[in-house]
Protein backbone atom coordinates (compact mmCIF):
# COMPACT_ATOMS: atom_id res chain seq x y z
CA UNK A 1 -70.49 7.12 -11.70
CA UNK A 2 -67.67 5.16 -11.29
CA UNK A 3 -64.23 7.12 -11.29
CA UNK A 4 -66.72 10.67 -12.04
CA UNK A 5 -64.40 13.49 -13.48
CA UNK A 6 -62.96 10.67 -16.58
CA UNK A 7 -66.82 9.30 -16.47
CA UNK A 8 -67.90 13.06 -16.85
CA UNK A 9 -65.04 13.65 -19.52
CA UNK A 10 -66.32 10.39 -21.38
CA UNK A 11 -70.32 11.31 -21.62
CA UNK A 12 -68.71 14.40 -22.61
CA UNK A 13 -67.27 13.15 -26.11
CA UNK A 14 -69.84 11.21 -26.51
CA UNK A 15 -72.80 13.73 -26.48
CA UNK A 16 -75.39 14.23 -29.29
CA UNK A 17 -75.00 18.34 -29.91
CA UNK A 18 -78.21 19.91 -30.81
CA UNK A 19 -78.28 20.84 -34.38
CA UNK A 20 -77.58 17.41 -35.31
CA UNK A 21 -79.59 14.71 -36.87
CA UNK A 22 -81.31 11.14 -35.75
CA UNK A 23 -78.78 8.47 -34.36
CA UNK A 24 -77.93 5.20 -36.38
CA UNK A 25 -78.16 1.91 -34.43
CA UNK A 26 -74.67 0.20 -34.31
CA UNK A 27 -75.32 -3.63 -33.67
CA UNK A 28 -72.33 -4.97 -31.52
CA UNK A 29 -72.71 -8.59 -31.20
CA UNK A 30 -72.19 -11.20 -27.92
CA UNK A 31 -71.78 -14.68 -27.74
CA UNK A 32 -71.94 -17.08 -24.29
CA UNK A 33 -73.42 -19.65 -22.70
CA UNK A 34 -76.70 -18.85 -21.66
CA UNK A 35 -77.64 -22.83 -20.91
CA UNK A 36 -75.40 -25.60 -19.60
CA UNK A 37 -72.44 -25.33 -16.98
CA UNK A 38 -71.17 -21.98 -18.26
CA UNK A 39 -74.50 -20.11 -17.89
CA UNK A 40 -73.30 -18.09 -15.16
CA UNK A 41 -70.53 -16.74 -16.95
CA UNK A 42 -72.93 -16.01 -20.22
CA UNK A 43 -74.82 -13.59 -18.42
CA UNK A 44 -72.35 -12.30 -17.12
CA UNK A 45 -71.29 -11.20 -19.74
CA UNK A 46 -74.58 -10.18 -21.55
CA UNK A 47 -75.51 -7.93 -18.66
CA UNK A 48 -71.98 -6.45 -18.31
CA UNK A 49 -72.02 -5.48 -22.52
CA UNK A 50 -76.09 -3.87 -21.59
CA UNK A 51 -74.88 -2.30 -18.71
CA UNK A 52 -72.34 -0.38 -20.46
CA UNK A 53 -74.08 0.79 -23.66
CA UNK A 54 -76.79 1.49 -21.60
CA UNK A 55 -74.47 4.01 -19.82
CA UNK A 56 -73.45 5.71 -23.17
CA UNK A 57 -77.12 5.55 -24.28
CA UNK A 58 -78.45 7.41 -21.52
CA UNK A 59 -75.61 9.75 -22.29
CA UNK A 60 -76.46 10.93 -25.80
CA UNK A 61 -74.97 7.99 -27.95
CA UNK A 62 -71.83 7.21 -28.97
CA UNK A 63 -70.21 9.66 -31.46
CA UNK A 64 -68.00 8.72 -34.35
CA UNK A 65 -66.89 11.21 -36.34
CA UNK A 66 -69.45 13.04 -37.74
CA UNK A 67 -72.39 10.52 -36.94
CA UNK A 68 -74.05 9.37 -33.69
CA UNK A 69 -74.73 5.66 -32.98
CA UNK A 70 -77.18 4.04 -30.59
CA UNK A 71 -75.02 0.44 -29.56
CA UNK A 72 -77.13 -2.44 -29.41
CA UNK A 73 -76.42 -6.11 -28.67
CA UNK A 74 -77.22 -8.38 -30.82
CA UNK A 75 -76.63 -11.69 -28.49
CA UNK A 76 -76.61 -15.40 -28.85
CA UNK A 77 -76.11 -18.81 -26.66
CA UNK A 78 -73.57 -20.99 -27.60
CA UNK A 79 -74.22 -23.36 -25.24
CA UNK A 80 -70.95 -23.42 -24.47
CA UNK A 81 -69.92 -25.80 -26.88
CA UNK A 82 -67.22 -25.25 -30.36
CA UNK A 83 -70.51 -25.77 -32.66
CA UNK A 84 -72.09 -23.02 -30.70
CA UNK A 85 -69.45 -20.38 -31.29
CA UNK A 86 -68.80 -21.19 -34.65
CA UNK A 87 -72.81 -21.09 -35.68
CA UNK A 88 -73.16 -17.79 -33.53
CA UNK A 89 -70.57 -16.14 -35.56
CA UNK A 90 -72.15 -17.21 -38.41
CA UNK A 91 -75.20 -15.67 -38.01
CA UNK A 92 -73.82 -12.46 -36.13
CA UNK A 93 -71.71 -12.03 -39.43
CA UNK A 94 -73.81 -13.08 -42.42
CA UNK A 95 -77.16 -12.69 -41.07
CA UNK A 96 -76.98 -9.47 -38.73
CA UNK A 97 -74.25 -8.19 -40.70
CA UNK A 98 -71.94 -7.49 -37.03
CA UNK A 99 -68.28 -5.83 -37.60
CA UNK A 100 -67.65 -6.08 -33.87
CA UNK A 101 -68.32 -9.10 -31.17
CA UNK A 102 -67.56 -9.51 -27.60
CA UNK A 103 -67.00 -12.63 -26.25
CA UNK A 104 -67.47 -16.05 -26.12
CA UNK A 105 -66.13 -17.35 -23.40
CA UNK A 106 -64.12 -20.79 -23.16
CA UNK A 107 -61.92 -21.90 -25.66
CA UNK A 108 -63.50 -24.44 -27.70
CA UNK A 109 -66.46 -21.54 -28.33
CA UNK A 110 -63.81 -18.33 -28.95
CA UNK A 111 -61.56 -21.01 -31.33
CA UNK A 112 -64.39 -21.48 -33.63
CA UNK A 113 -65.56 -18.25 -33.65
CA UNK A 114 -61.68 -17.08 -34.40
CA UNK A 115 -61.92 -19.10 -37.17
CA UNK A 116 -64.99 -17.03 -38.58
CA UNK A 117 -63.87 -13.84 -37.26
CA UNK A 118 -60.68 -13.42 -38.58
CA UNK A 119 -60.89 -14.12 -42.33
CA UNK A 120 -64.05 -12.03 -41.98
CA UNK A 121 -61.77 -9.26 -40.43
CA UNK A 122 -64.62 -8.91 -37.78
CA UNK A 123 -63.40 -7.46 -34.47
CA UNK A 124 -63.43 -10.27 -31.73
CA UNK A 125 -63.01 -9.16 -28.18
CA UNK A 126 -62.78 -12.64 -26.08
CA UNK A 127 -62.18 -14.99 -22.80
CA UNK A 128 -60.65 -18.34 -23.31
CA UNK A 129 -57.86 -20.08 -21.83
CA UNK A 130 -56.04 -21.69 -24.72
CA UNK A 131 -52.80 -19.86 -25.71
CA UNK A 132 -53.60 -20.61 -29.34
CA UNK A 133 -56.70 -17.99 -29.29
CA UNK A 134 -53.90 -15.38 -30.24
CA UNK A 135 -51.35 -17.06 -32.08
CA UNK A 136 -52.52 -16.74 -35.48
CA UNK A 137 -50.42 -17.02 -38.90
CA UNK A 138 -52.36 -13.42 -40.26
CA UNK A 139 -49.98 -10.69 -39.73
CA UNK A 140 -52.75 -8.92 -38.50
CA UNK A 141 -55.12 -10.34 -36.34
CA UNK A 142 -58.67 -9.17 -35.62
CA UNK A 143 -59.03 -11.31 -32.65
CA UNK A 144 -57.79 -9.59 -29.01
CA UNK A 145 -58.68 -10.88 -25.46
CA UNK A 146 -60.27 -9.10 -23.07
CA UNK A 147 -58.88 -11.03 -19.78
CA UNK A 148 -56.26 -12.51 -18.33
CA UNK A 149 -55.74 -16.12 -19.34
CA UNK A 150 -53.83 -18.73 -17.20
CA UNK A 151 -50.46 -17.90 -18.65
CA UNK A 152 -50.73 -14.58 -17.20
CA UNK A 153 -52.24 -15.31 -13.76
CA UNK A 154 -50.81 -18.85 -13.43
CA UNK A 155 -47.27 -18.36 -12.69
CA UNK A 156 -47.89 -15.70 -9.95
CA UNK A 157 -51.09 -17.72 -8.49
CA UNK A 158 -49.00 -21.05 -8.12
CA UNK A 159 -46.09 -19.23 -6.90
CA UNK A 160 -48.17 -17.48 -4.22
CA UNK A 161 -49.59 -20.89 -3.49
CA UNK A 162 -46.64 -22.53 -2.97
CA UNK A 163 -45.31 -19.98 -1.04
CA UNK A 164 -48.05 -19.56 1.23
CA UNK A 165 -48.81 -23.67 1.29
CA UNK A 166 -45.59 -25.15 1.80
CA UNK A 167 -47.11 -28.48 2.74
CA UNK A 168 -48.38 -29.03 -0.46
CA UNK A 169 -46.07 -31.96 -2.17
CA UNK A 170 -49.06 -33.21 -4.23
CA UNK A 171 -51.53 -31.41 -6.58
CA UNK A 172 -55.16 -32.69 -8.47
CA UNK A 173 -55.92 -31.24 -11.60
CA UNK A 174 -58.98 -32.54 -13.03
CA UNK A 175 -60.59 -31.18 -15.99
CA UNK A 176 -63.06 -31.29 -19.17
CA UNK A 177 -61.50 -33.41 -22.13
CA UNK A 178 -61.91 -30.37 -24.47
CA UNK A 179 -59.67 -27.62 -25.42
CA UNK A 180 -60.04 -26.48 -22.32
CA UNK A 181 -58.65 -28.97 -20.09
CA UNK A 182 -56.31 -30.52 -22.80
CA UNK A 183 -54.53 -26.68 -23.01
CA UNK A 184 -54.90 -25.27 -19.21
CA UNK A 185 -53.91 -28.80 -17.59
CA UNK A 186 -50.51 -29.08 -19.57
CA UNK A 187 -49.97 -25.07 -18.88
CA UNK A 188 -50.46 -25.52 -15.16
CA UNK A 189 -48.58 -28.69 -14.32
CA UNK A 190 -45.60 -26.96 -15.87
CA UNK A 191 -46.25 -24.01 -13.32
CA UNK A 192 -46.64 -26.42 -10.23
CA UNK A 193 -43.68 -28.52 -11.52
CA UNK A 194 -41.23 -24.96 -11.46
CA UNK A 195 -42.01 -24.63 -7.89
CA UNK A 196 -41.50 -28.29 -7.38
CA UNK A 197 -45.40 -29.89 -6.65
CA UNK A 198 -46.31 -32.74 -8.14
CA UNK A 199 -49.28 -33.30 -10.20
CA UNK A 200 -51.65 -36.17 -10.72
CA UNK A 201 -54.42 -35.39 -13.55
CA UNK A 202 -57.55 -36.87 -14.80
CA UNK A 203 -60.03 -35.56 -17.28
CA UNK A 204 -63.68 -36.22 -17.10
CA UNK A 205 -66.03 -36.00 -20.35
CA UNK A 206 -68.02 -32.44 -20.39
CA UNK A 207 -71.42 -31.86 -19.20
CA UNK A 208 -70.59 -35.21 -16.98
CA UNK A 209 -72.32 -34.31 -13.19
CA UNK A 210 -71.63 -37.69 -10.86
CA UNK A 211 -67.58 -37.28 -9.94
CA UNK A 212 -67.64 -39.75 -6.87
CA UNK A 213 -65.67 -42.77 -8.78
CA UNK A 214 -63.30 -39.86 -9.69
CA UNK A 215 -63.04 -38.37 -6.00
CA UNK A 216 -61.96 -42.27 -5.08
CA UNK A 217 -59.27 -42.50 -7.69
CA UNK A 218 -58.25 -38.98 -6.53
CA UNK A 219 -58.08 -39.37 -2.91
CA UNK A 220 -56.03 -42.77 -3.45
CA UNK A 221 -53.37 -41.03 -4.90
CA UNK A 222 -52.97 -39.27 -1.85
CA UNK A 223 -52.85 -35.87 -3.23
CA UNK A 224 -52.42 -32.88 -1.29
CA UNK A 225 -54.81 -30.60 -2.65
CA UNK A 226 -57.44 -30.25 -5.93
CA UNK A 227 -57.13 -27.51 -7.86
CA UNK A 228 -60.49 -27.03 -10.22
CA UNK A 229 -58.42 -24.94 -13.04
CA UNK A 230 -60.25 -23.60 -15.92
CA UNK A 231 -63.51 -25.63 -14.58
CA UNK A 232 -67.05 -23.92 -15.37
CA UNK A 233 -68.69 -22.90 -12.21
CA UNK A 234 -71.50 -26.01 -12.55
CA UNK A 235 -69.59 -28.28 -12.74
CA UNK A 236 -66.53 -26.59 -10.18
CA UNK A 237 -69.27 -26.53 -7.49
CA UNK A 238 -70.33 -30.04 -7.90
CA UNK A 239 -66.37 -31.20 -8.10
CA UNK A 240 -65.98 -29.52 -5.22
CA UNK A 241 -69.41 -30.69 -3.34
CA UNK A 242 -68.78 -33.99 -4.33
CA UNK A 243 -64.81 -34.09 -3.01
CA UNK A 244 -65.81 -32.93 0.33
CA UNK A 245 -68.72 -35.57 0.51
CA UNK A 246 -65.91 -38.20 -0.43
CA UNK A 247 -64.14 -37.18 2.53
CA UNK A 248 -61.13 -35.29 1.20
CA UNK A 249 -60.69 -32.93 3.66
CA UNK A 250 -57.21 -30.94 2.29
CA UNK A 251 -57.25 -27.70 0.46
CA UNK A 252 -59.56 -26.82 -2.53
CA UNK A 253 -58.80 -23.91 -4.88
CA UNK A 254 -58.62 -22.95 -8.38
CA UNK A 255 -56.61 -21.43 -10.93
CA UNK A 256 -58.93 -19.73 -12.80
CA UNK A 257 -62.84 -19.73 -13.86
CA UNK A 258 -63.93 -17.33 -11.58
CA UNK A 259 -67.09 -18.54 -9.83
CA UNK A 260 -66.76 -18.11 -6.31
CA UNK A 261 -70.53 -16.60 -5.42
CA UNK A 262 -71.75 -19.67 -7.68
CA UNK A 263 -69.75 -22.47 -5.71
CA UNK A 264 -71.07 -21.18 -2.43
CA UNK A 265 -74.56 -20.81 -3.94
CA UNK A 266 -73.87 -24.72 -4.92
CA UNK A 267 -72.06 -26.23 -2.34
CA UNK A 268 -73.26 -24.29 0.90
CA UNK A 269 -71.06 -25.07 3.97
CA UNK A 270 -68.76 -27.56 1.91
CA UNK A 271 -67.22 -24.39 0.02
CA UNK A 272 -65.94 -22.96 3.45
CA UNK A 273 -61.60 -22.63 3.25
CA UNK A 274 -62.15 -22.80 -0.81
CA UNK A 275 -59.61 -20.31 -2.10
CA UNK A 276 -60.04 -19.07 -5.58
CA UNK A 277 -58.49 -15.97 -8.56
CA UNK A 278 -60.85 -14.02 -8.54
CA UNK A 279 -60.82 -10.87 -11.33
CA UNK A 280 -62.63 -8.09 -9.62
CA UNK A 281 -62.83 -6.86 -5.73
CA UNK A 282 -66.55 -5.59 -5.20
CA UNK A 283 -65.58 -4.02 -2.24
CA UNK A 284 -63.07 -1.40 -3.88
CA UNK A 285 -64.62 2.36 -3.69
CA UNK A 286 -64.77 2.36 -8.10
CA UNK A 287 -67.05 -0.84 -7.77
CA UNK A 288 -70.32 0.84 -5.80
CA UNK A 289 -71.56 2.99 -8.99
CA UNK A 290 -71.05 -0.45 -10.56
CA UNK A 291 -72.94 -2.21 -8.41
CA UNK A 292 -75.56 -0.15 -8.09
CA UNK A 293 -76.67 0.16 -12.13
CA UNK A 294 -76.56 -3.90 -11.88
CA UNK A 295 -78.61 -3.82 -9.09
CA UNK A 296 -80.95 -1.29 -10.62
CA UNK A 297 -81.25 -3.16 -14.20
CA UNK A 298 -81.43 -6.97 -12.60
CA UNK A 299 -82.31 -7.23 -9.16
CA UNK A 300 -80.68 -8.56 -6.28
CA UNK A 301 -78.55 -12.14 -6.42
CA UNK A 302 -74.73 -12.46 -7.06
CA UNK A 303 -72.92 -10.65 -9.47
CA UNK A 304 -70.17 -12.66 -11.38
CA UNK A 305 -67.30 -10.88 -11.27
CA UNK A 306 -66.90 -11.40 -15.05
CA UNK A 307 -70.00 -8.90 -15.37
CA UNK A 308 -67.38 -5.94 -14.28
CA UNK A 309 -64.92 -7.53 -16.79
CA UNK A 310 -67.58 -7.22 -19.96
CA UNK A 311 -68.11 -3.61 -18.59
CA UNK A 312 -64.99 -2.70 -19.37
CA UNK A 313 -64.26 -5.04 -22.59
CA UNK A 314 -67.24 -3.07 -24.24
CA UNK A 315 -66.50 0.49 -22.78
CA UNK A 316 -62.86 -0.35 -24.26
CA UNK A 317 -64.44 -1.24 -27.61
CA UNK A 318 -66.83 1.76 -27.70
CA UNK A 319 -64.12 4.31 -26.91
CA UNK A 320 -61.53 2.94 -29.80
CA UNK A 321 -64.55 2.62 -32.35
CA UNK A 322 -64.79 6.40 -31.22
CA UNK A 323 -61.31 7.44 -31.61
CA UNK A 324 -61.21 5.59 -35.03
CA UNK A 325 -63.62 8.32 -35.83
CA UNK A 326 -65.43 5.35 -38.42
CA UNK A 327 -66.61 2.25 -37.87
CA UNK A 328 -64.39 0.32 -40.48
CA UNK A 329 -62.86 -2.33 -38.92
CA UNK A 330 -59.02 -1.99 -39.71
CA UNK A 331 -59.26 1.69 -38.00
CA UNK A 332 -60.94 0.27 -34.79
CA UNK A 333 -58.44 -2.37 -34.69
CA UNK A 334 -55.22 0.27 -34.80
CA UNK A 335 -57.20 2.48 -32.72
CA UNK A 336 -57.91 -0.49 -30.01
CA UNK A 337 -54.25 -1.48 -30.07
CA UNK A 338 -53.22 2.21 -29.61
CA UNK A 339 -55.66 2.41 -26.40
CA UNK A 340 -53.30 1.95 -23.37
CA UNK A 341 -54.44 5.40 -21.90
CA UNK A 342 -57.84 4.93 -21.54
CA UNK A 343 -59.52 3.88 -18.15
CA UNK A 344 -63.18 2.75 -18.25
CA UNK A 345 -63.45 3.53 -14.62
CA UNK A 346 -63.04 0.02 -12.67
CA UNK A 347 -59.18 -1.70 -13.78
CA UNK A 348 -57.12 1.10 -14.02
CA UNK A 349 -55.64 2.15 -17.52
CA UNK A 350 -55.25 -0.27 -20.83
CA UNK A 351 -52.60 -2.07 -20.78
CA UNK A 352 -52.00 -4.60 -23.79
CA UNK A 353 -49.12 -7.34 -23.38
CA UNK A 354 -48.71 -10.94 -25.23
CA UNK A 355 -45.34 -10.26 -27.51
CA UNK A 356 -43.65 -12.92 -26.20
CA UNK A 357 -46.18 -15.40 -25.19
CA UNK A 358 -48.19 -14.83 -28.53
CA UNK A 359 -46.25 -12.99 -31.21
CA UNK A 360 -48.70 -10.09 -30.46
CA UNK A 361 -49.87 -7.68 -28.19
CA UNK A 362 -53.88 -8.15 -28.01
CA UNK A 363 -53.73 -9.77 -24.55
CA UNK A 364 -55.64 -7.15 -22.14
CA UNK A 365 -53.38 -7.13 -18.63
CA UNK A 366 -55.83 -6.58 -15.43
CA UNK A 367 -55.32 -6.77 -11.97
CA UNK A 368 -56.48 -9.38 -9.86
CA UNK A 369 -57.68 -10.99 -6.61
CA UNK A 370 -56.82 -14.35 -4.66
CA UNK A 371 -59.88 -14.52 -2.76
CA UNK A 372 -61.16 -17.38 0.08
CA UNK A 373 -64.73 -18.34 1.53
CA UNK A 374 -64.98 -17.62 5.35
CA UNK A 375 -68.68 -18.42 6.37
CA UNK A 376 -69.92 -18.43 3.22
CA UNK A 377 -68.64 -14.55 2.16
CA UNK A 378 -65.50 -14.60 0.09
CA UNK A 379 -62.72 -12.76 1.64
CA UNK A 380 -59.56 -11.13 -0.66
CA UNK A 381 -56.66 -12.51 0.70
CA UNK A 382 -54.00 -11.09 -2.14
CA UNK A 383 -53.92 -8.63 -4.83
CA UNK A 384 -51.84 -9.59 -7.80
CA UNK A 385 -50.71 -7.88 -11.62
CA UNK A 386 -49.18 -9.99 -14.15
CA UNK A 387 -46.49 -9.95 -15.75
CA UNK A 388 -46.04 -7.60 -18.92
CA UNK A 389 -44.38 -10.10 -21.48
């Protein structure tokens, strides 16, 4: 498997002895897009939970304590909308009766669902941008998230940039007109203004897909390049299609949303010289055993490198629901916060930051990648930790 002897060490605890009885099912539920312009990212994450409790499945079960559970996802599309996350917590909660949820993804989604989760003191492992997913007036919040947001991989990503394009006087940022753009765009134009870029911004309504009035205002302001922020990858290829086919030819990158195999799937040739984060390197030795179980479960086509990311959010949540030794919530929830030593095999060991940023430490701190598309393969160009805060 993946990193073998702690792989080995980890079926290990987790196998059914002999002399013991049948195994409970332990519904663990997901919520993403599975339609609209985050679909990409929703299976993602749907195949990256399945891969990983399929793992610990084939491997006996998961033990806790005394008993031995078979994990099953319970999963539901939120369409990537606030409604969506809010009704999907709703059901996971009152109709599947779910202690423990992974995802959604994108802040208007994870916001509502926070606002479910936590009075329910249901365990919320999530992926939105918005600062305000972990800044919460409870004393002790059930909500943590599972990957870097853009005040962790902003300041080092901009810096980098600006470092790296010194030409740049002039920055884009266009975004939805939902929590999503109206937190990320703010965040980022701070970052670009420390390292003294300009920004011009414009926000377009969501699910819009013809930009080429936009592209024209853009373009007149004589920008120097677009970044597509926080972006889903729908509608980042078609901003991106669409800016080339206006004839901006400057740079084209983006501060988060990882999409990269999507945008080239997308745009083709335009997405040449696009430079992107990117938050897992398929080419690193702990990624083949990963790659192959995806392969062998869904066929060929591109992997989004969230999948890797949901991996490890639900191997993280299995192993602290097994060192709570129960499955009441409270005891997961100390036991996930005292986690920093495990290492699911593909980021390296737990580490939890946020103290500063949110006024707790549920913010998962990974690794990542600057990556850019040379003849339509992406190509890492940087490697790059954030900042523990």
């Amino acid at each position: 498997m993946f990193k073998q002897i702690k792989v080995l060490s980890f079926v290990a605890a987790m196998m059914l002895a002999s002399t013991a009885g049948a195994q409970e099912e332990l519904k663990i539920g997901g919520i993403g897009p599975l339609s609209g312009g985050g679909t990409a990212w929703g299976l993602a994450l749907q195949r990256g939970i399945q891969i990983a409790f399929d793992e610990v499945n084939a491997a006996g079960g998961l033990k806790v304590g005394d008993k031995v559970y078979t994990p099953k996802l319970v999963m539901y599309d939120d369409k990537y909308t606030a409604a969506g996350g809010r009704l999907a917590a709703d059901r996971l909660i009152n109709a599947d009766n779910v202690k423990f949820i992974i995802g959604p993804i994108g802040s208007p989604s994870v916001l509502s669902a926070v606002a479910v989760t936590n009075p329910a003191k249901v365990l919320l492992l999530s992926n939105g941008f918005s600062p305000t997913i972990l800044k919460n007036e409870s004393k002790s919040p059930f909500n943590f998230r599972a990957m870097n947001s853009t005040v962790e991989f902003g300041p080092p990503m901009v810096k980098w940039f600006h470092e790296t394009h010194p030409e740049v006087k002039k920055v884009a940022l266009i975004a939805p007109n939902d929590a999503v753009g109206q937190s990320v765009v703010p965040q980022l134009a701070e970052y670009y203004k420390a390292n003294g870029i300009e920004v011009w911004t414009e926000l377009y309504d969501r699910g819009a897909k013809e930009f080429t009035p936009l592209m024209a205002r853009m373009i007149a302001q004589n920008v120097d390049a677009l970044d597509l922020n926080s972006n889903a990858p729908g509608e980042a290829a078609l901003l991106l299609k669409q800016a080339r086919q206006s004839g901006f030819k400057k740079t084209i990158w983006q501060v988060g949303g990882p999409s990269v195999d999507e945008i080239v799937d997308i745009a083709g040739p335009l997405a040449n010289g696009f430079i992107s984060l990117n938050v897992f390197d398929f080419d690193s030795p702990d990624a083949k055993g990963f790659i192959e179980a995806y392969r062998k479960k869904y066929g060929d086509g591109v992997i989004n490198a969230q999948a890797p990311g949901w991996y490890n959010a639900a191997k993280i949540m299995l192993e602290a629901i097994r060192r709570a030794g129960t499955t009441e919530v409270t005891a997961v929830r100390d036991s996930l916060e005292k986690l920093d030593d495990y290492d699911a095999g593909l980021f390296g060991p737990v580490r939890w930051g946020g103290m500063k940023d949110y006024g707790v430490e549920h913010q998962l701190l990974m690794k990542f990648w600057i990556v850019e598309v040379k003849d339509g393969k992406q190509v890492t160009i940087q490697a790059l930790q954030p900042e523990k805060r």
